[in-house]
Protein backbone atom coordinates (compact mmCIF):
# COMPACT_ATOMS: atom_id res chain seq x y z
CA UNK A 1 43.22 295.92 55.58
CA UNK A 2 42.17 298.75 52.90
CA UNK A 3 41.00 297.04 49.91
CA UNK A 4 41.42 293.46 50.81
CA UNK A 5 38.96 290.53 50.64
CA UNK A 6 37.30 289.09 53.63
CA UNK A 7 39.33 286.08 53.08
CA UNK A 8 42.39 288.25 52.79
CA UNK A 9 41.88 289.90 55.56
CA UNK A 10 41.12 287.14 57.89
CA UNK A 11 43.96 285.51 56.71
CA UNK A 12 46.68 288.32 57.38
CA UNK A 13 44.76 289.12 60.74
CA UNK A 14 45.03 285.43 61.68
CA UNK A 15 48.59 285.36 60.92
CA UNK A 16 49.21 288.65 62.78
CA UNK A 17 47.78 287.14 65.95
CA UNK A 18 50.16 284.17 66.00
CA UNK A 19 53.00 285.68 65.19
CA UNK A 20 52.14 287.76 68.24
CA UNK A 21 51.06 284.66 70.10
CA UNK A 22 47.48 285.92 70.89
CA UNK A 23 45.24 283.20 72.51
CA UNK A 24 42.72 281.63 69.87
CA UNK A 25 43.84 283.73 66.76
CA UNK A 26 40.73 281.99 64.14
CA UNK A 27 37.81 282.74 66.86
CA UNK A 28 39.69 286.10 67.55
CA UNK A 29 39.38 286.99 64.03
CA UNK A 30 36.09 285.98 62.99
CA UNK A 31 34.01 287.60 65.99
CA UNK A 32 35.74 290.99 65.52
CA UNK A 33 35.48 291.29 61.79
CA UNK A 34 31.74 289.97 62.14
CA UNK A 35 31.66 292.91 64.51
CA UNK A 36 33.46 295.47 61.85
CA UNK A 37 31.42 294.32 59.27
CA UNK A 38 28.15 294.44 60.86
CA UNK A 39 26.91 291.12 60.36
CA UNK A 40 24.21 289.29 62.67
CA UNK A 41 25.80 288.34 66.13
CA UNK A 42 24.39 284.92 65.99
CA UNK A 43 25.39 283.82 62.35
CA UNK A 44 27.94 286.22 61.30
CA UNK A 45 31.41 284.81 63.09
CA UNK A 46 29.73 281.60 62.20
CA UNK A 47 29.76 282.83 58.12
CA UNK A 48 33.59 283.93 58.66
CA UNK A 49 34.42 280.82 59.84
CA UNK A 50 32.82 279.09 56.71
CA UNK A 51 35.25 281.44 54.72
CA UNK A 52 37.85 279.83 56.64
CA UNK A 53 37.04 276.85 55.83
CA UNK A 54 36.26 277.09 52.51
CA UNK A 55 37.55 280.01 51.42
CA UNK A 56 33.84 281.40 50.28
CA UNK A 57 30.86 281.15 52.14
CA UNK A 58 28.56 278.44 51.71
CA UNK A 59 25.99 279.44 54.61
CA UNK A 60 22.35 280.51 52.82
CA UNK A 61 21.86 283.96 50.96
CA UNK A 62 19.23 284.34 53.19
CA UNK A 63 21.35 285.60 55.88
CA UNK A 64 23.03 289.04 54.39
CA UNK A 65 22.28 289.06 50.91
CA UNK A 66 26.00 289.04 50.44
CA UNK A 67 26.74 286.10 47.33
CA UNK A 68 29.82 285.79 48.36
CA UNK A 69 31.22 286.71 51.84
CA UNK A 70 34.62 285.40 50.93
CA UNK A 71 35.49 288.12 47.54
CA UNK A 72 34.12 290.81 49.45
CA UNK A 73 36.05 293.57 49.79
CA UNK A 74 36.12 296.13 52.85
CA UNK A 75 34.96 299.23 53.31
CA UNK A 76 37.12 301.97 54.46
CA UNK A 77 34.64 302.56 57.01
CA UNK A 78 35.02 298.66 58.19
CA UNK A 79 38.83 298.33 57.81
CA UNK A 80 39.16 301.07 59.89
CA UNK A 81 36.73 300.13 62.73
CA UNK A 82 38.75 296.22 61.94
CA UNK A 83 42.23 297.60 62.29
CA UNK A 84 40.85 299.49 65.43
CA UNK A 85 40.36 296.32 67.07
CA UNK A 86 42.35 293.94 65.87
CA UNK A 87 45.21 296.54 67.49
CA UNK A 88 43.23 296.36 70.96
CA UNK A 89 43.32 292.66 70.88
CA UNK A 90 46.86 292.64 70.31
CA UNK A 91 47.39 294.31 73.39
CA UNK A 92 45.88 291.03 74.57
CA UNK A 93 42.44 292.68 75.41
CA UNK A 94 39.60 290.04 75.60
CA UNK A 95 37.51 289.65 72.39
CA UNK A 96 34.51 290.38 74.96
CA UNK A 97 35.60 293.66 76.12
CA UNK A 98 36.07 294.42 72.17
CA UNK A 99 32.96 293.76 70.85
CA UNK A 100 30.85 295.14 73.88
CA UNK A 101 29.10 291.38 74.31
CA UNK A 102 28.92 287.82 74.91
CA UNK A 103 26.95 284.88 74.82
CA UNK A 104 25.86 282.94 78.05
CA UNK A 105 23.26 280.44 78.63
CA UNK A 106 21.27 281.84 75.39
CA UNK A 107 21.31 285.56 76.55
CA UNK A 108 23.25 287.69 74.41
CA UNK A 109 25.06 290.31 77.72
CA UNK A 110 26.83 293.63 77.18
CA UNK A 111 29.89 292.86 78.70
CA UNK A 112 32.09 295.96 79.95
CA UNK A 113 35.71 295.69 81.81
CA UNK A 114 36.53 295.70 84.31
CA UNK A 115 33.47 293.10 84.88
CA UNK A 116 34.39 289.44 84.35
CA UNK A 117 33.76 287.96 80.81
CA UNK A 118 31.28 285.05 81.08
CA UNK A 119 32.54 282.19 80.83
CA UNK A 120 31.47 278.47 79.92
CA UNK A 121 32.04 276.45 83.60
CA UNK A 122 29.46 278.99 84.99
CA UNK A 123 26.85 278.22 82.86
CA UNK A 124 27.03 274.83 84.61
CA UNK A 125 26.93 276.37 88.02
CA UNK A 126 23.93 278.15 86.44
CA UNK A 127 22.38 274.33 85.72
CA UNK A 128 23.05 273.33 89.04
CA UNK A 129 21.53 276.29 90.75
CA UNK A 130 18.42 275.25 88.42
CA UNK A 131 18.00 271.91 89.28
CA UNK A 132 17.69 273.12 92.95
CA UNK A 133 15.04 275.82 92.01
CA UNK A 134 12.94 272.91 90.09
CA UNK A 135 13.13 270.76 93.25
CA UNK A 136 11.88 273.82 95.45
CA UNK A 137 8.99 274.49 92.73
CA UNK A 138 7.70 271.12 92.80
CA UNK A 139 7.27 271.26 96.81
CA UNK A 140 3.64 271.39 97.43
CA UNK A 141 4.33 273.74 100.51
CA UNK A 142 5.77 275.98 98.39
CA UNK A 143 3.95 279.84 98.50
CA UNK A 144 4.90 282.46 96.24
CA UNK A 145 7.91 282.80 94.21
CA UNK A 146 11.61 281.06 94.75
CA UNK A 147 13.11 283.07 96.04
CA UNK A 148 17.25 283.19 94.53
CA UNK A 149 20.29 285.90 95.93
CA UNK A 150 23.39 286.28 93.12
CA UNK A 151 26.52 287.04 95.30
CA UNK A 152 28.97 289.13 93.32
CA UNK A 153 26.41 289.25 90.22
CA UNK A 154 29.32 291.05 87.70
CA UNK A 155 27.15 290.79 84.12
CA UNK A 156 24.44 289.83 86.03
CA UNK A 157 24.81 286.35 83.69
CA UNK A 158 23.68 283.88 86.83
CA UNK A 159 21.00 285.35 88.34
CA UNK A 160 19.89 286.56 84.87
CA UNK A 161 19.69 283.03 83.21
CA UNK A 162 17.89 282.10 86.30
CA UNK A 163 15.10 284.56 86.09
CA UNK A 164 15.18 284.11 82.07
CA UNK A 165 14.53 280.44 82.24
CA UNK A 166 11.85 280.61 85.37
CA UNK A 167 10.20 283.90 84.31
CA UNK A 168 7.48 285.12 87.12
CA UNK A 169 8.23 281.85 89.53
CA UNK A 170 11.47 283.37 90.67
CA UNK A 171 12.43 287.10 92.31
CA UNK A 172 16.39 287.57 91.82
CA UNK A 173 18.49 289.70 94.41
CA UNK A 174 21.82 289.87 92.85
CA UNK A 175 24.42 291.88 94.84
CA UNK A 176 27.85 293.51 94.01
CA UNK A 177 30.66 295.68 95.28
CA UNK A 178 31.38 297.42 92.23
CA UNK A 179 29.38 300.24 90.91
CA UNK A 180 30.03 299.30 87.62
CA UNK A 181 28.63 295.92 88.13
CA UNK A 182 25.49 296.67 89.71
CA UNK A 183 24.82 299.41 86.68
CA UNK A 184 25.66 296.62 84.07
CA UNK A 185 23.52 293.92 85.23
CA UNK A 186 20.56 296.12 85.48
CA UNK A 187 21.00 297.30 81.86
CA UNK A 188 21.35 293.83 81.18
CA UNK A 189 17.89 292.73 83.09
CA UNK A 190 15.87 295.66 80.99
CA UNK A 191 17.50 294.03 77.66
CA UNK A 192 16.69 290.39 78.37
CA UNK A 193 13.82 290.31 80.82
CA UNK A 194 12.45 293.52 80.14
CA UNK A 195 11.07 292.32 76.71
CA UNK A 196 9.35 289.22 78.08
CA UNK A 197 7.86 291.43 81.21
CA UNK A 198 10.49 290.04 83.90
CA UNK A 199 12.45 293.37 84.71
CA UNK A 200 10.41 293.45 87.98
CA UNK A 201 11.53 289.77 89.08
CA UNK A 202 15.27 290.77 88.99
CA UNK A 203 17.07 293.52 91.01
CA UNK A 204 21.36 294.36 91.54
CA UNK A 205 22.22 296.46 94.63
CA UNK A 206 25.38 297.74 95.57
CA UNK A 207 26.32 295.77 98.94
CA UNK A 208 29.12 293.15 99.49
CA UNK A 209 28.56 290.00 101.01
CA UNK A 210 29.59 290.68 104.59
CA UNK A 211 27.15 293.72 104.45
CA UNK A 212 24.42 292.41 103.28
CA UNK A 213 23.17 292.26 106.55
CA UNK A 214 20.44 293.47 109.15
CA UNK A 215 22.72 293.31 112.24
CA UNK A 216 22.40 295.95 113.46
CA UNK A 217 18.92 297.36 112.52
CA UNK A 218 16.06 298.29 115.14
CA UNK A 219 13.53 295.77 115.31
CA UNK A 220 10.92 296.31 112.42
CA UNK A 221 13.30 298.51 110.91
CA UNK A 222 15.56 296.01 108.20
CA UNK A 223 17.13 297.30 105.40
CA UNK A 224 17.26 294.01 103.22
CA UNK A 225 14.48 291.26 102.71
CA UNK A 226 16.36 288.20 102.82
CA UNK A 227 13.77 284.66 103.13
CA UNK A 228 16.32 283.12 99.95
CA UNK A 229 15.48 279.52 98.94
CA UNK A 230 18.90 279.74 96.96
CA UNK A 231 22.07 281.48 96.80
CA UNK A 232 24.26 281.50 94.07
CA UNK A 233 27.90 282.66 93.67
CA UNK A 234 30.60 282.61 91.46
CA UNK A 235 33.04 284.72 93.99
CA UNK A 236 36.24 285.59 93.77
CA UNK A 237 38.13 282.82 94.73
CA UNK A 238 42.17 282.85 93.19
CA UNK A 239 44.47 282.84 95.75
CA UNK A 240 46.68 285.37 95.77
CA UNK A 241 50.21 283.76 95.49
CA UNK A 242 48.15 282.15 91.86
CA UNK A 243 47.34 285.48 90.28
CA UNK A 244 50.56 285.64 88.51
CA UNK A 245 50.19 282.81 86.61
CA UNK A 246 47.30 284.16 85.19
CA UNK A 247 47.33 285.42 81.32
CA UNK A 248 47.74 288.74 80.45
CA UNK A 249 44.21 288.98 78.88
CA UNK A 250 43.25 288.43 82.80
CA UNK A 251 45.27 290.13 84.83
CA UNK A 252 45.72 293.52 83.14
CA UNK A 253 42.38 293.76 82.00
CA UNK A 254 39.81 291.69 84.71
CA UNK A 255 38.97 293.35 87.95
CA UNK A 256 41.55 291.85 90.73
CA UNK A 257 38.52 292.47 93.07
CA UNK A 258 36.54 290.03 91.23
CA UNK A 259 39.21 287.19 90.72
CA UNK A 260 41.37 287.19 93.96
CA UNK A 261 39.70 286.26 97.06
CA UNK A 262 42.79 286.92 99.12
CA UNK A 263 45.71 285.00 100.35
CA UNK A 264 43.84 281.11 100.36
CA UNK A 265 41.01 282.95 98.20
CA UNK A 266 38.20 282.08 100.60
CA UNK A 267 37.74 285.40 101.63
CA UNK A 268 34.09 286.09 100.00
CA UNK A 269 33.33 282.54 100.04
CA UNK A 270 33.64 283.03 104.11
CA UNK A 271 31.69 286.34 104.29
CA UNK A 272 29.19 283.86 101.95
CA UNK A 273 28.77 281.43 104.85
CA UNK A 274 29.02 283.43 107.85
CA UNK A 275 25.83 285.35 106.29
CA UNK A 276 24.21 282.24 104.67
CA UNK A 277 22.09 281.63 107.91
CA UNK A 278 20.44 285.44 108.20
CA UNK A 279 19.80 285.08 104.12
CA UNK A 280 18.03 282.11 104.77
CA UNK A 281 14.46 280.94 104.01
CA UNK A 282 12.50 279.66 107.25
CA UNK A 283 12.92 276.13 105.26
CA UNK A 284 16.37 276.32 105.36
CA UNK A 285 17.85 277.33 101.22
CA UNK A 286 20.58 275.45 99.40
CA UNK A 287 24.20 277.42 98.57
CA UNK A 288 25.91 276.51 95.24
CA UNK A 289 29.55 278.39 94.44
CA UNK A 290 32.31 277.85 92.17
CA UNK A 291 35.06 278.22 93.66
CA UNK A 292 39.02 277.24 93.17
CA UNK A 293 40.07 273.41 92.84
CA UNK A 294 41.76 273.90 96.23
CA UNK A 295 38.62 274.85 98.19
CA UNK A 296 36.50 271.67 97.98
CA UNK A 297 38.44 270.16 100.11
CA UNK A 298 39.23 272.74 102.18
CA UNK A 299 35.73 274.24 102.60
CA UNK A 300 34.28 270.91 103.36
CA UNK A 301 37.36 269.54 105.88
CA UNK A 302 36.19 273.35 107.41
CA UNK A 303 32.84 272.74 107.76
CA UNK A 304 33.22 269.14 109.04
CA UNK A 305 35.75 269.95 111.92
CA UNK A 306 32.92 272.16 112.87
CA UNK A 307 29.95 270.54 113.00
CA UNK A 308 32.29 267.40 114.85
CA UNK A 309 33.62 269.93 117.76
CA UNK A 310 29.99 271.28 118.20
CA UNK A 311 30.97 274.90 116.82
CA UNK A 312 28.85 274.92 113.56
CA UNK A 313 26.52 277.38 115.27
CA UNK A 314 25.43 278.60 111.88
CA UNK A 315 23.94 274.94 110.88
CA UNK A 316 25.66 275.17 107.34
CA UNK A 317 26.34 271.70 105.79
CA UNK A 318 28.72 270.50 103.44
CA UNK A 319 27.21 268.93 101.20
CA UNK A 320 29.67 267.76 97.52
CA UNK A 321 32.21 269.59 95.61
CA UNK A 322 31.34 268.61 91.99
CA UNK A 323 33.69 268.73 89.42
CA UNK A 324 33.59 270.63 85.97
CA UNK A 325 33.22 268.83 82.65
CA UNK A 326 36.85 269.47 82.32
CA UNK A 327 37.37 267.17 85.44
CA UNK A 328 38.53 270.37 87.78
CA UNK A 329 37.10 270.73 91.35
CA UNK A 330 34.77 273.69 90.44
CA UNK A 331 31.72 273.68 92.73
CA UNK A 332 30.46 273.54 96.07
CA UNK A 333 27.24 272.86 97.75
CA UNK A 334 26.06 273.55 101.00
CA UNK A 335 22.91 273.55 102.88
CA UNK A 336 21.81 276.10 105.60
């Protein structure tokens, strides 16, 4: 890539990745030259896309004070850092993991493997999980904050959004098994909430579902506060026997803990409701998930059978599965 154009070089890269049959060659491309070339996250794979379109860039001068994005050539410096990463993504490594960050429900989140890579059908389990925390604002018995728990909080992307778009009416619990995790969503709450004075309204422990628990504990003596008036999830939940046909950008790079949720993949999600009682608020709190297209059905046939046989001793309803916007059975909700 030494001494070619931007154009050039998108164009060879482009070709490089489908010849090699990487997913989404163009939007490869443009986000990790933006990167190489150091142009603004928001506007910069944006720009190279223009190039591709065009084959010069018509977005304002105001942007880079580069006249002409297209007939620029490289830098050493860049075509090296380029050629860097363009060989990592041919190794089918996720663009996110790449470029060290990702977009999600207008956060910008350092995104590190083997963490999950945000991705879009959450952010409408994070517009779900919203709706319910308006409905518990409005209450006129409500007292102090809402009050939200983030199972298996990865980025921290849900519970973050949440406590970005409610500021100081929510406190977010977000829990993880992997140390990893817990590290990178609280590096993640001091970049986005720590500028607007939220960092103390957001908190990742290390603790699994089945453990977050005060079984157990002398009386007076709990280790957790629970009292949550919602609790969000995006578990693992791939069955096993399914992890194969996952793509290679998945399966060698994503954390198996965080995608398979063991042989029918309801492992979590049943750790999730077994707990869901003890987590909740004296009110009762609402429990959204997205979960596999299988386990709508199953979850709710589950909970039915035993609420009918008198056995539902932990007073969890099923409420809807709700499908994506790409018409997949994606989400669950349940009331405790």
């Amino acid at each position: 890539f030494k001494n070619e154009s931007v154009s050039s070089v998108l164009s060879h890269s482009i070709e490089l990745f489908n010849n090699n049959s990487i997913p989404e060659p163009d939007w490869s491309a443009v986000h990790l030259l933006s990167t190489a070339l150091g142009l603004d996250w928001d506007s910069g794979y944006r720009r190279l896309l223009d190039v591709l379109e065009n084959d010069q860039s018509r977005s304002s001068g105001s942007m880079d004070n580069i006249p002409d994005l297209s007939a620029r050539i490289l830098t050493v410096k860049e075509a090296d850092a380029y050629a860097t990463m363009v060989k990592r993504r041919l190794r089918h490594e996720p663009i996110q993991y790449i470029v060290g960050k990702w977009d999600f429900c207008d956060m910008t989140l350092k995104v590190r493997s083997p963490c999950l890579c945000p991705r879009p059908e959450t952010e409408e389990l994070v517009d779900y999980a919203a709706l319910e925390v308006d409905r518990i604002l409005a209450l006129e018995t409500l007292e102090g904050t809402v009050r939200i728990l983030d199972v298996g909080c990865g980025t921290g992307a849900i519970g973050l959004a949440l406590a970005k778009k409610f500021g100081s009416k929510v406190d977010v619990t977000a829990i993880d098994v992997d140390e990893t995790a817990v590290k990178l969503s609280n590096e993640n709450s001091q970049d986005i909430l720590g500028s607007l004075g939220l960092a103390d309204h957001y908190s990742a422990i290390l603790c699994g579902a089945s453990d977050f628990t005060n079984s157990g504990s002398k009386s007076g003596d709990d280790k957790f506060a629970f009292a949550f008036d919602v609790v969000v999830s995006n578990p693992p939940y791939i069955p096993r026997a399914d992890m194969a046909s996952l793509t290679s950008d998945v399966l060698d790079y994503e954390s198996d803990q965080a995608l398979c949720g063991g042989d029918d993949g309801l492992d979590v999600v049943r750790d999730i409701v077994e707990r869901l009682p003890e987590w909740s608020a004296k009110g009762g709190c609402v429990c959204w998930m997205e979960v596999d297209t299988t386990h709508p059905v199953l979850v709710g046939k589950w909970l039915d059978y035993e609420r009918a046989q008198d056995l539902n001793t932990r007073r969890i309803q099923f409420i809807k599965g709700v499908k994506d916007l790409c018409g997949r059975d994606r989400f669950v909700k349940l009331i405790c």
